[in-house]
Every structure is written in C-alpha cells, then in structure tokens.
Protein backbone atom coordinates (compact mmCIF):
# COMPACT_ATOMS: atom_id res chain seq x y z
CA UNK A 1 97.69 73.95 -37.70
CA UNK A 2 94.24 75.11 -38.44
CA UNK A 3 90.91 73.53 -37.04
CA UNK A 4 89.07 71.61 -39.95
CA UNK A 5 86.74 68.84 -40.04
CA UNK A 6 87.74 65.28 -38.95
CA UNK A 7 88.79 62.96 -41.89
CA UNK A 8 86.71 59.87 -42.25
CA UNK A 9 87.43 56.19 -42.06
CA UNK A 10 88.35 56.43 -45.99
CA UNK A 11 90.38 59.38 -46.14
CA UNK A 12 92.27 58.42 -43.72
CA UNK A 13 93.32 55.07 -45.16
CA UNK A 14 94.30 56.79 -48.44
CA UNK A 15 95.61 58.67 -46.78
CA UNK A 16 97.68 56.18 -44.81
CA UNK A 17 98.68 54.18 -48.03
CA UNK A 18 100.32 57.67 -49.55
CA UNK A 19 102.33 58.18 -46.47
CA UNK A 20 103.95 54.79 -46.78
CA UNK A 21 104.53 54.74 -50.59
CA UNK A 22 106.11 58.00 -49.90
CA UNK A 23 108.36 56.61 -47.06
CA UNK A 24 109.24 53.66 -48.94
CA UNK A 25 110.12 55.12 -52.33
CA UNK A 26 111.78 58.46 -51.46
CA UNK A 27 114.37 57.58 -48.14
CA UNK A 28 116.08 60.57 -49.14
CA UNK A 29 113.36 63.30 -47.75
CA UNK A 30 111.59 61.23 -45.80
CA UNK A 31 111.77 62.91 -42.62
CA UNK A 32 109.18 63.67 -39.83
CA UNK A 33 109.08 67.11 -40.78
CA UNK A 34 108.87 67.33 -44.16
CA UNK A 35 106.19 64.45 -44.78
CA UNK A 36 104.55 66.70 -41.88
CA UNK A 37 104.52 69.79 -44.21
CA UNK A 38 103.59 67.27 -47.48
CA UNK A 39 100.57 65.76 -45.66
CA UNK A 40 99.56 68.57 -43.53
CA UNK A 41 98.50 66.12 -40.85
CA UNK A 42 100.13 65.96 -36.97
CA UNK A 43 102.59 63.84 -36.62
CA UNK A 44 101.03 61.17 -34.31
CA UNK A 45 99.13 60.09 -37.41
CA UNK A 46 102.15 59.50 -39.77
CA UNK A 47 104.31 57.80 -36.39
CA UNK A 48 101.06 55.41 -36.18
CA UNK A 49 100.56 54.36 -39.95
CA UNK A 50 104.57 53.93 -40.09
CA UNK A 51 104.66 51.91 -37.20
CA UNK A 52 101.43 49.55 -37.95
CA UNK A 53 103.00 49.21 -41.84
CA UNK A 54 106.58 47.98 -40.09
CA UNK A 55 104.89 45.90 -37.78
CA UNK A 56 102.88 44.23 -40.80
CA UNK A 57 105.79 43.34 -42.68
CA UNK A 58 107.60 42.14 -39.82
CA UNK A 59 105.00 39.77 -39.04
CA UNK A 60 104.58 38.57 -42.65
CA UNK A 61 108.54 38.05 -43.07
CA UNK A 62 108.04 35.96 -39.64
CA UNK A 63 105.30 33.89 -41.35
CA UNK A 64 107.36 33.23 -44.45
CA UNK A 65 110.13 32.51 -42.37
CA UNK A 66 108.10 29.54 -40.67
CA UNK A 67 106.86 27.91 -43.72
C-alpha cells in the first residue's frame, strides 16, 4: 500500500457504512481480501467496522428480546 494522507472523522464513517452494506448485501464475495482490494484500506479497519456493526445488532436483538 502506498503512503497517503489520513482519512478524517467523516470519510471514515462513509466509509464504514459502504463496507457493511457491501458485507451484508453481497455474502457471495465478501471476503477479507477482496473487500481489501475494493476499499483499498488495511484490513484492521474493515475487521473493526465489521465487528462494532455485529456487536450493534447483537445488542439491539438483546434489547428487543427483553421488551
């Protein structure tokens, strides 16, 4: 990967929010490397926004569950 200028707070969250539609809606091609080659970012940054957009909906389902 090439050295380029930090993303900010914004980018990054749009960024975020096209890596999960992506994961959701294709499960076909969704793995590691490819959405690595797609985004062009490392792949710490698409583990993290998975994992924080599982954990989400986990804890929503648990809240539902409890009402």
């Amino acid at each position: 990967m090439k050295k380029r200028k930090p993303m900010s707070k914004r980018q990054k969250t749009l960024l975020g929010k096209k890596i999960i539609e992506y994961f959701f809606s294709h499960p076909h091609a969704n793995s590691m490397k490819e959405m690595i080659e797609k985004f062009d970012v490392h792949e710490v940054f698409i583990r993290k926004t998975i994992s924080k957009e599982l954990e989400n909906r986990l804890s929503n389902t648990d809240r539902m569950r409890s009402l």
